[in-house]
N, C-alpha and C. Protein backbone atom coordinates (compact mmCIF):
# COMPACT_ATOMS: atom_id res chain seq x y z
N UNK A 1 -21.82 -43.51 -137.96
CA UNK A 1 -21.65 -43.78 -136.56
C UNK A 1 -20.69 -44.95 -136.44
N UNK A 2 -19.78 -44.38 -135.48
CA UNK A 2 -18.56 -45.53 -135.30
C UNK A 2 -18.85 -46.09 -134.10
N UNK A 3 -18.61 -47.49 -133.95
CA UNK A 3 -18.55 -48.06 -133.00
C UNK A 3 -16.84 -48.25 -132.30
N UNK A 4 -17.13 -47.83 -130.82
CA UNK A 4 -15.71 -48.17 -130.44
C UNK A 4 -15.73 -49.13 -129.06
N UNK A 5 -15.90 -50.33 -129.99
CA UNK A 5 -15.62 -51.21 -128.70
C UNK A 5 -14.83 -51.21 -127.19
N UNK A 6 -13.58 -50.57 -127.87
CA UNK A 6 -12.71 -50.52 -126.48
C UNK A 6 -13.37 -49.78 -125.22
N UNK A 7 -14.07 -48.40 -126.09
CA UNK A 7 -14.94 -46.98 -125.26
C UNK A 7 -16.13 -48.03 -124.52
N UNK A 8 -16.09 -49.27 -125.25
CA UNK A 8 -18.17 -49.18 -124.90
C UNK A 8 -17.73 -50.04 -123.81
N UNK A 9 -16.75 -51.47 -124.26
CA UNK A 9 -15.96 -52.29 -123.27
C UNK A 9 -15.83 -51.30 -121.93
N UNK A 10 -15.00 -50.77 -121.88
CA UNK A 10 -14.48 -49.54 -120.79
C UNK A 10 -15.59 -48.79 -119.87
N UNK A 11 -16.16 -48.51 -120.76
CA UNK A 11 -17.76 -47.86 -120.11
C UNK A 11 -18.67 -48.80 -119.50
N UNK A 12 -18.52 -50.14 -119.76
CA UNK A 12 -19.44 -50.93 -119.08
C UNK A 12 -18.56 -51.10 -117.73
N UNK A 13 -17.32 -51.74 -118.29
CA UNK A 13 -16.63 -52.15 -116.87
C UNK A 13 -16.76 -50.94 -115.72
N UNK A 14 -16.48 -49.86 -116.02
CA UNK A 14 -16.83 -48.49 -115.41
C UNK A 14 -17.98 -48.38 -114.68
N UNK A 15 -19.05 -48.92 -115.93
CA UNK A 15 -20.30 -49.02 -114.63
C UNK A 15 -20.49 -50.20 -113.61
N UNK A 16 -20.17 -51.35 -114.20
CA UNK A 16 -20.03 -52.48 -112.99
C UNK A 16 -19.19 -52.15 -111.83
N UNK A 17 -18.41 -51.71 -111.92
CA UNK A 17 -17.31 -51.01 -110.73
C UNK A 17 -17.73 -50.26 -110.21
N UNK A 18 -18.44 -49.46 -111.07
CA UNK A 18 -19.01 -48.24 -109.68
C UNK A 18 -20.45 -49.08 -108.94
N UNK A 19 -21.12 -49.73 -109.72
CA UNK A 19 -22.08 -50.39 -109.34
C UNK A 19 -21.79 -51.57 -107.96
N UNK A 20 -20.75 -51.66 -108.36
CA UNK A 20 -20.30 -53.42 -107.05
C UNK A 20 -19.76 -51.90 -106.33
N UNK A 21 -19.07 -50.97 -106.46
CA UNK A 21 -18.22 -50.42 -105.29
C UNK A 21 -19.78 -49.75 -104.30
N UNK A 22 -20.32 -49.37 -105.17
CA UNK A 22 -21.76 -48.52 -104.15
C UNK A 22 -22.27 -50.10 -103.37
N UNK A 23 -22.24 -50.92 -104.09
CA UNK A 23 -22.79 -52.02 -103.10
C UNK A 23 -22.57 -52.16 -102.02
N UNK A 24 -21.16 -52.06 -102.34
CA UNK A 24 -20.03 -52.87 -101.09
C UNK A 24 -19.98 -51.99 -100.19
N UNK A 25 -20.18 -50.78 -100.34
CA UNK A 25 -20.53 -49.51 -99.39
C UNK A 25 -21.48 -49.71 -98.49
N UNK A 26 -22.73 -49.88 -99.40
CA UNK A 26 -23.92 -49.86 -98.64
C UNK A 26 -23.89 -50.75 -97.58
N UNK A 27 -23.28 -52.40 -97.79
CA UNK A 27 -22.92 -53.20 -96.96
C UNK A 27 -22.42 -53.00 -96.11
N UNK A 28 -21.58 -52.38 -96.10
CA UNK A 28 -20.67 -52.26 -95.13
C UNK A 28 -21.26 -50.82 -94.21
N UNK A 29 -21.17 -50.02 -94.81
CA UNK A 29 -21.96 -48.94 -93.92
C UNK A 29 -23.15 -49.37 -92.91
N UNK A 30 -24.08 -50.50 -93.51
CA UNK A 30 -25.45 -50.74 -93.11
C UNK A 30 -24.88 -51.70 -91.77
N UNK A 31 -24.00 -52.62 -92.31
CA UNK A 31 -23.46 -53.58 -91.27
C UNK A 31 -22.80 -52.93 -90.09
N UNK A 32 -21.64 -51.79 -90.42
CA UNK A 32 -21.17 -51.26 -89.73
C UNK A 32 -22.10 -50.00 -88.56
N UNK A 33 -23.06 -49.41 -88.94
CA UNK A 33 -23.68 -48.87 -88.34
C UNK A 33 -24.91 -49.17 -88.18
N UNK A 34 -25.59 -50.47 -88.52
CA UNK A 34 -27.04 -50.61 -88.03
C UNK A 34 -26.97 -50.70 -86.62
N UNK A 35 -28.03 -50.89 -85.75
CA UNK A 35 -28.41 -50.63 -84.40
C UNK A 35 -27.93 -52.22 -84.27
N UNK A 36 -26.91 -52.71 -83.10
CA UNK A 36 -26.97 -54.51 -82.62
C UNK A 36 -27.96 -54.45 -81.77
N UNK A 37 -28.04 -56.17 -82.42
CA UNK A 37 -29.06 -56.13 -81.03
C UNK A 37 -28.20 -56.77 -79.90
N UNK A 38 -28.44 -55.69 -78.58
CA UNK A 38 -27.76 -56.05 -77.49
C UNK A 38 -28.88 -56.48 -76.59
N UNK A 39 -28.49 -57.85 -75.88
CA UNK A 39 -29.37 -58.46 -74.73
C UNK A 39 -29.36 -57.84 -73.41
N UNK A 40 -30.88 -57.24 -73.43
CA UNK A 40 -31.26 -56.92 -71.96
C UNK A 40 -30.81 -57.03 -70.72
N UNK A 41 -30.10 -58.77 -70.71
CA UNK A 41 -29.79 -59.31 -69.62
C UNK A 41 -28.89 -60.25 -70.18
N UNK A 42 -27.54 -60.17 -69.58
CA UNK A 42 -26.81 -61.21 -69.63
C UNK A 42 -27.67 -62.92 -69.51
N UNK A 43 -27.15 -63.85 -70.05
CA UNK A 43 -27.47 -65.35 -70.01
C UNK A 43 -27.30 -65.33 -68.56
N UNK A 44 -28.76 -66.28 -68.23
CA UNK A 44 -28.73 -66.55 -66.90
C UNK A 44 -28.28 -68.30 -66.67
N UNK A 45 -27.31 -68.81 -66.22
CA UNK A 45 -27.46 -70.17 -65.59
C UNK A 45 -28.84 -70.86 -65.44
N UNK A 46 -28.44 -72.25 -66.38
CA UNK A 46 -29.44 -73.02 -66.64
C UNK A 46 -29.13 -73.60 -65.40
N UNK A 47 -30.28 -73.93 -64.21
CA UNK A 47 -30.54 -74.66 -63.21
C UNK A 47 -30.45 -75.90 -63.27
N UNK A 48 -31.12 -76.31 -64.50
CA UNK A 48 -31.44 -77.73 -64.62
C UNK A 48 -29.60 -78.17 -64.90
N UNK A 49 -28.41 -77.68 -65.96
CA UNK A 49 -27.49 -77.67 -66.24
C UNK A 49 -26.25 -77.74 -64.69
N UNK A 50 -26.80 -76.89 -63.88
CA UNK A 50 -26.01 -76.95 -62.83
C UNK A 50 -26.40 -78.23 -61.56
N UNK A 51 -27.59 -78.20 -62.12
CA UNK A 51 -27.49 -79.72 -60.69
C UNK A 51 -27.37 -80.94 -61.50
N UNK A 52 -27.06 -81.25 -62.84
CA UNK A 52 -26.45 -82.64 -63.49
C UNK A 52 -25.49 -82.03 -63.31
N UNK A 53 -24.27 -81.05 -62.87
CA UNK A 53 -22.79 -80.91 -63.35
C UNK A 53 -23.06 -80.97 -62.04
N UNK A 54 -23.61 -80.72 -61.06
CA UNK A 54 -22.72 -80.70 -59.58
C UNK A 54 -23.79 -81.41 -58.60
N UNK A 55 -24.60 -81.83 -58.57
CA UNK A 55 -25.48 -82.17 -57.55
C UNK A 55 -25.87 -83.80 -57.59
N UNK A 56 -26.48 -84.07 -58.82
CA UNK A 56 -26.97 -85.29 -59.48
C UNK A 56 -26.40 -86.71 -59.23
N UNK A 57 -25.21 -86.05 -59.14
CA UNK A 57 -24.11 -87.44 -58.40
C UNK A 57 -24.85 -87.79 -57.32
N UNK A 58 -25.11 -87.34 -56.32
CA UNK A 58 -25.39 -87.52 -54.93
C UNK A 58 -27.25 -87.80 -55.03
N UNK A 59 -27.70 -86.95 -54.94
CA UNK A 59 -29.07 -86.41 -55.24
C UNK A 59 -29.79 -87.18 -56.10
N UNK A 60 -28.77 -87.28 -57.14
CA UNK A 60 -29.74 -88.79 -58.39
C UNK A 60 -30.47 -87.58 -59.50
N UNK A 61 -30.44 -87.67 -60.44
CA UNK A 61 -30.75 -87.12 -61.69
C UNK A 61 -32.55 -86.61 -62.06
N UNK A 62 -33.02 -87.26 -61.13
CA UNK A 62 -34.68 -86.86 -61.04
C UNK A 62 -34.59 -86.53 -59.43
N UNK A 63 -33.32 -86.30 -58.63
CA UNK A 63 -33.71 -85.64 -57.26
C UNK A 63 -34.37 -87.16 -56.48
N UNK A 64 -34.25 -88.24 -56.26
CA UNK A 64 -34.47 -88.95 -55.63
C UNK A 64 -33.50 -89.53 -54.62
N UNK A 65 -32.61 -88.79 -54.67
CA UNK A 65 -31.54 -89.27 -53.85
C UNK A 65 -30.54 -90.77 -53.73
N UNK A 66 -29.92 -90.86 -52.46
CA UNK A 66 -29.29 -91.99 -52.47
C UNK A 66 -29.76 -92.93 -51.20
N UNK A 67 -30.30 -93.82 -51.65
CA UNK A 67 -30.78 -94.51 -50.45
C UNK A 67 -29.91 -94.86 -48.89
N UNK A 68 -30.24 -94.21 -47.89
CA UNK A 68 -29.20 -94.64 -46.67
C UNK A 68 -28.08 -93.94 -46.39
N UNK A 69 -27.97 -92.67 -47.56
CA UNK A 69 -26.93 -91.44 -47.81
C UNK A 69 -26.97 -90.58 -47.71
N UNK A 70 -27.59 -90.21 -48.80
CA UNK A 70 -28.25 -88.97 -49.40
C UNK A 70 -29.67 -88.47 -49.67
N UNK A 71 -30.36 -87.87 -48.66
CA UNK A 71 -31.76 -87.50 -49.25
C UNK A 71 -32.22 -86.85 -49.86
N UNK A 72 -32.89 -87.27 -50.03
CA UNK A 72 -34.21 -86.86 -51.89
C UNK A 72 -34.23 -85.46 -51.59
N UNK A 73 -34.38 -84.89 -52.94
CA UNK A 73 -34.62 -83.51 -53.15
C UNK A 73 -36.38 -83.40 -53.67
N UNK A 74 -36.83 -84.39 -54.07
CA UNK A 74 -37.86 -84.18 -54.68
C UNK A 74 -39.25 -84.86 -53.74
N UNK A 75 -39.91 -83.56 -53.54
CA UNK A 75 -41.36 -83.87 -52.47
C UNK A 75 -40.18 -83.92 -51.65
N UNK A 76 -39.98 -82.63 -51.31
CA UNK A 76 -38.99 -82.65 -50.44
C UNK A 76 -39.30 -81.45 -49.29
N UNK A 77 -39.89 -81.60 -47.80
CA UNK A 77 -40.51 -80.26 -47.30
C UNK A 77 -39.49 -79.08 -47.20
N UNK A 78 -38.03 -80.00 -46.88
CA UNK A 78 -36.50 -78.90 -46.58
C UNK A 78 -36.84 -77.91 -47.52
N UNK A 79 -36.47 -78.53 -48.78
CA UNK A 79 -35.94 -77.98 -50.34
C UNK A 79 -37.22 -77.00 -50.65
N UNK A 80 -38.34 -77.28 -50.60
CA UNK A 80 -39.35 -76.39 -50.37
C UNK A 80 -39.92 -75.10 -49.40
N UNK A 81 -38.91 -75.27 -48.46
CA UNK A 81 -38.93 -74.61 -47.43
C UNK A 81 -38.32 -72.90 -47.41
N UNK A 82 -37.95 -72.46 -46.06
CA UNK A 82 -37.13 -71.39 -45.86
C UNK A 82 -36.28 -71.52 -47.01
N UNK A 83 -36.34 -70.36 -47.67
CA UNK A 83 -35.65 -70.10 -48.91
C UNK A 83 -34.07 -69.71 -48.12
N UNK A 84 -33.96 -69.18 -47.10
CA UNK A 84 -32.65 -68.56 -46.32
C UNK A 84 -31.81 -70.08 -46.03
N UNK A 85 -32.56 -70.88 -45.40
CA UNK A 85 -31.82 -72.18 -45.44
C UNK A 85 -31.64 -72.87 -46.28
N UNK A 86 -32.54 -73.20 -47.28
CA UNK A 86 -32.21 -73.75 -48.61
C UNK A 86 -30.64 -73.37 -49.22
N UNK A 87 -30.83 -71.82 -49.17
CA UNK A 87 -29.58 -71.02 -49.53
C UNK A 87 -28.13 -71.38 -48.75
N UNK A 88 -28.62 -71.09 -47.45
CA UNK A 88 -27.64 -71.67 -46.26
C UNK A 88 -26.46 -72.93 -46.58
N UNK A 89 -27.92 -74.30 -47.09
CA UNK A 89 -27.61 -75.25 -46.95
C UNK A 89 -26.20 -75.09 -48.09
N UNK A 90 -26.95 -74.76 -48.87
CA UNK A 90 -25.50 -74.64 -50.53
C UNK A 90 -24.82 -74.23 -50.05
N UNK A 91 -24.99 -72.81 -49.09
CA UNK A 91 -23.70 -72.25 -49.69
C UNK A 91 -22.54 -72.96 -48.85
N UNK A 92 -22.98 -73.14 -47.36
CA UNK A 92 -22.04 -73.78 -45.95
C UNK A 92 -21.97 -75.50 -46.32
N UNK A 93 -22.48 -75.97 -47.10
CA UNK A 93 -22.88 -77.78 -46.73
C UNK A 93 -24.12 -78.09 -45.75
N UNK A 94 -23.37 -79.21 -45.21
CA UNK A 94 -24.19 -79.62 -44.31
C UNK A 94 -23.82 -80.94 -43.62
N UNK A 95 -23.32 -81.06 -42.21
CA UNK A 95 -22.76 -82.29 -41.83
C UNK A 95 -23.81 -82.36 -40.66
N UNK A 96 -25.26 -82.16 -41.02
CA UNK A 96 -25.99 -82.53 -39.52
C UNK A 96 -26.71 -83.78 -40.12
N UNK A 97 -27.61 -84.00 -38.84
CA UNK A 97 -28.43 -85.12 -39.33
C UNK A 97 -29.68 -84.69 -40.30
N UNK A 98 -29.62 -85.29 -40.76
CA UNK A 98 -31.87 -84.26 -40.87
C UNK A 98 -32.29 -85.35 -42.00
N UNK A 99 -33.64 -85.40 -40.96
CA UNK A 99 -34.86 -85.85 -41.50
C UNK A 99 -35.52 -85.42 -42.90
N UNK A 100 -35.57 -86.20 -43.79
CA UNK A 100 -36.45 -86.10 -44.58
C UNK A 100 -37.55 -86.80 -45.05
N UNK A 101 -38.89 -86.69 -45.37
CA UNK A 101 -39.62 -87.51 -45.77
C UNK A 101 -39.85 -88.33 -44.50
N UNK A 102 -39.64 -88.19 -43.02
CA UNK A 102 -39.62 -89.45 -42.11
C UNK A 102 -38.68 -90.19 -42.08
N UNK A 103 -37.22 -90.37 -42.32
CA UNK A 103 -36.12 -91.16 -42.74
C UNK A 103 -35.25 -89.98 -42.58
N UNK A 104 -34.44 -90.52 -41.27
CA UNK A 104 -33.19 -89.90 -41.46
C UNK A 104 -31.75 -90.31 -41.95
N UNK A 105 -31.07 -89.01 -42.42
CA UNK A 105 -29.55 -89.48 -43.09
C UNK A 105 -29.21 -88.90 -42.53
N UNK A 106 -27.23 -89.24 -42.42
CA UNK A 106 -26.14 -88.10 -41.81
C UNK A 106 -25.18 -88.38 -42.97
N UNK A 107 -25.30 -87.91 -43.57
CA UNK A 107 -24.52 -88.04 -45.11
C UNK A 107 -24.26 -86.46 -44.68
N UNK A 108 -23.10 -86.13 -45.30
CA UNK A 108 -22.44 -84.70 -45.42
C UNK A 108 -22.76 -84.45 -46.94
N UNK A 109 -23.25 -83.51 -46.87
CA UNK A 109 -22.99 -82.06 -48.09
C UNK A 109 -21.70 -81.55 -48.21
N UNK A 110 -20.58 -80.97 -49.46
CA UNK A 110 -20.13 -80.06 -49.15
C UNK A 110 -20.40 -78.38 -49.59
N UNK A 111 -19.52 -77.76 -48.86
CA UNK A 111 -19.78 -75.82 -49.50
C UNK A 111 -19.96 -76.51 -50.84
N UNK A 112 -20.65 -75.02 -51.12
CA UNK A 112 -20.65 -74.79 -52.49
C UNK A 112 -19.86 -72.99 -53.05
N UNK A 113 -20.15 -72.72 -52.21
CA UNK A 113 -19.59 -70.91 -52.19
C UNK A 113 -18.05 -71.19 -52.39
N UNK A 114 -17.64 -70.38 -53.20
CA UNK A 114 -16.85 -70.24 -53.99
C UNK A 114 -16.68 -70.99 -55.38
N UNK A 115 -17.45 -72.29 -54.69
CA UNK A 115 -17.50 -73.33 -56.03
C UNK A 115 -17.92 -72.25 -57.40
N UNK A 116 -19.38 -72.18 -56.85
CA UNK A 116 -20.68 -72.07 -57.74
C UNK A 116 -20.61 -70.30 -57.26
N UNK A 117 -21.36 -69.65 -58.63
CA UNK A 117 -21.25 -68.54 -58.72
C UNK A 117 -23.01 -67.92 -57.97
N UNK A 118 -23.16 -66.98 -57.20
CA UNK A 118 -24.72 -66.60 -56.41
C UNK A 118 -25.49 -66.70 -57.32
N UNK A 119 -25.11 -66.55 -59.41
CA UNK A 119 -25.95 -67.13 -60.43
C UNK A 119 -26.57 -68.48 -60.13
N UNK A 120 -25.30 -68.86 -60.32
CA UNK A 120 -26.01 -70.51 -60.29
C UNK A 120 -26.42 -71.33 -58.92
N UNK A 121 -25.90 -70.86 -57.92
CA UNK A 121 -27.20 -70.94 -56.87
C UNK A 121 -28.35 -70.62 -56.87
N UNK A 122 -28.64 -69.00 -57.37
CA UNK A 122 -29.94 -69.05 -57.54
C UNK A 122 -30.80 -70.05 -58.69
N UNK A 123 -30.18 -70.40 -59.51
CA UNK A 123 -30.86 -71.02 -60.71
C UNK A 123 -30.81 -72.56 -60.41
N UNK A 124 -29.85 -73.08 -59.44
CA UNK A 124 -29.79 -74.26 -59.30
C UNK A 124 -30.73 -74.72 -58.48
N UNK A 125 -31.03 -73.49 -57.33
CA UNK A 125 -32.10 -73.58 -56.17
C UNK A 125 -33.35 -73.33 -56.71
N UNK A 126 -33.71 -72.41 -57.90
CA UNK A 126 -34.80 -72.44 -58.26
C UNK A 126 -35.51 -73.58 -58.78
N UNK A 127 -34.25 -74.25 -59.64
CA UNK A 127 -34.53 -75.45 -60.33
C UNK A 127 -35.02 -76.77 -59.63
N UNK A 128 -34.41 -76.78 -58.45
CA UNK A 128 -34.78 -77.63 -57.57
C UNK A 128 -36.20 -77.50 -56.84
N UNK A 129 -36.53 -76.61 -56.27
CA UNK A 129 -37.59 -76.25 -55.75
C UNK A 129 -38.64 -75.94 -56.82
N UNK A 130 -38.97 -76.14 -58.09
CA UNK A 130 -39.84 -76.24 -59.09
C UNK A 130 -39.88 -77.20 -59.81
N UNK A 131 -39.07 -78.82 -59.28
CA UNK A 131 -38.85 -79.60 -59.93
C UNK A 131 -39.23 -80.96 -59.47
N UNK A 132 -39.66 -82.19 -59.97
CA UNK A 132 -39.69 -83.63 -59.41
C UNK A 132 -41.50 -83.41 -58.55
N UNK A 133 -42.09 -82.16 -58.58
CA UNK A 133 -43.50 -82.38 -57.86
C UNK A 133 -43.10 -81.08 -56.85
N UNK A 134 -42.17 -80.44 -56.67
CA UNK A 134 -41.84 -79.43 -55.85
C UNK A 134 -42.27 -78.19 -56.58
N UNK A 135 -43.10 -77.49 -55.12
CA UNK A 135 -43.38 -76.07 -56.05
C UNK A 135 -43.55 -75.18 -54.74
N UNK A 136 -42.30 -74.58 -54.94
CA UNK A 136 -41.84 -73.38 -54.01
C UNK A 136 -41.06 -71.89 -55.36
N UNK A 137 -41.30 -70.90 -54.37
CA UNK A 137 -40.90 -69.94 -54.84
C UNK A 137 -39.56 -69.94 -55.50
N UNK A 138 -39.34 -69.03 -56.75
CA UNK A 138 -38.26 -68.99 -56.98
C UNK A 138 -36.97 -68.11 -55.94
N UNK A 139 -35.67 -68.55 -56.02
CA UNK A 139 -34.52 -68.00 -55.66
C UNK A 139 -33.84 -66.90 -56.35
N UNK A 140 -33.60 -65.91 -55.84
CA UNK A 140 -33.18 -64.56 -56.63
C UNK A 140 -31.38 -64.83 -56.45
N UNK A 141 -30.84 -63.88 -57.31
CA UNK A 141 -29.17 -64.34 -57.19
C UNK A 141 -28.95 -62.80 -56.21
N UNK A 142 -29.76 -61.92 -55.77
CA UNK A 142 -29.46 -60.97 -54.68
C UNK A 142 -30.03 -61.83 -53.37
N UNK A 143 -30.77 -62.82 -53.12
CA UNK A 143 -31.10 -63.47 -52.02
C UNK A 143 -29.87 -64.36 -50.97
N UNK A 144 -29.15 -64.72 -52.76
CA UNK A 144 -27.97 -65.68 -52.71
C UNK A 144 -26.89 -64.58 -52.23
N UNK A 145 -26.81 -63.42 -52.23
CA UNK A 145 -25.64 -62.52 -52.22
C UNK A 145 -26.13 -62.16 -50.79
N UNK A 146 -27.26 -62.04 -50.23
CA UNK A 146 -27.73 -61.45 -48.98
C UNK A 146 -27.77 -62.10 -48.06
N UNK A 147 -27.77 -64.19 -48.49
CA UNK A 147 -27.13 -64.76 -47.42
C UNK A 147 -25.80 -64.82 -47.12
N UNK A 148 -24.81 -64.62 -48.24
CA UNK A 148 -23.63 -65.02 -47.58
C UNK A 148 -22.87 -63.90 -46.47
């Protein structure tokens, strides 16, 4: 019995090659056609995210407002209130007077519509009205589309 290195050399490499090529198959086949996972629902706007980027200035970062300016969002009867005006208020501003808490301001609001997307109204309004001791219903982003 002869040994022929070159044959046995050759025959191994032969099988490692076919061995890595079926791998690389399987990989790729498995990757290429397993099931993705696709999300139910697009990402919804973080509430809490949209009133530090747009509100917080004014309003104050825990919703306490600006003294003699701007009134509090938090233990707040407005903000708790008619969900249609809540909505209102975002989307138009607001250059009236109004009472809050017993203390009135005439500080102006401005729009928010066009700003802010009926997402992030709803999520910004929800956030508010479930937040600082406030507990009112959540805001839908078809509520936000049905006021404007």
């Amino acid at each position: 019995m002869t040994c022929h290195p070159e044959r046995s050399s050759r025959s191994e490499r032969s099988r490692r090659i076919a061995a890595v090529t079926i791998c690389v198959c399987a990989v790729l086949a498995f990757g290429l056609f397993a099931p993705q996972s696709v999300p139910a629902f697009a990402a919804s706007p973080d509430g809490a995210a949209v009133y530090a980027a747009n509100c917080a200035t004014c309003h104050g970062a825990s919703g306490q407002g600006t003294p003699d300016a701007v009134p509090p969002l938090a233990k707040d009867s407005y903000a708790v209130g008619d969900p249609k005006k809540c909505i209102h208020t975002v989307l138009a501003g607001m250059n009236d007077q109004i009472v809050v808490n017993g203390k009135t301001y005439n500080g102006g609001m401005p729009p928010w519509k066009g700003v802010l997307t009926n997402a992030q109204i709803a999520a910004v309004l929800t956030y508010v009205r479930s937040s600082w001791g406030n507990k009112a219903s959540a805001i839908t982003e078809r509520q936000v589309a049905a006021t404007k």
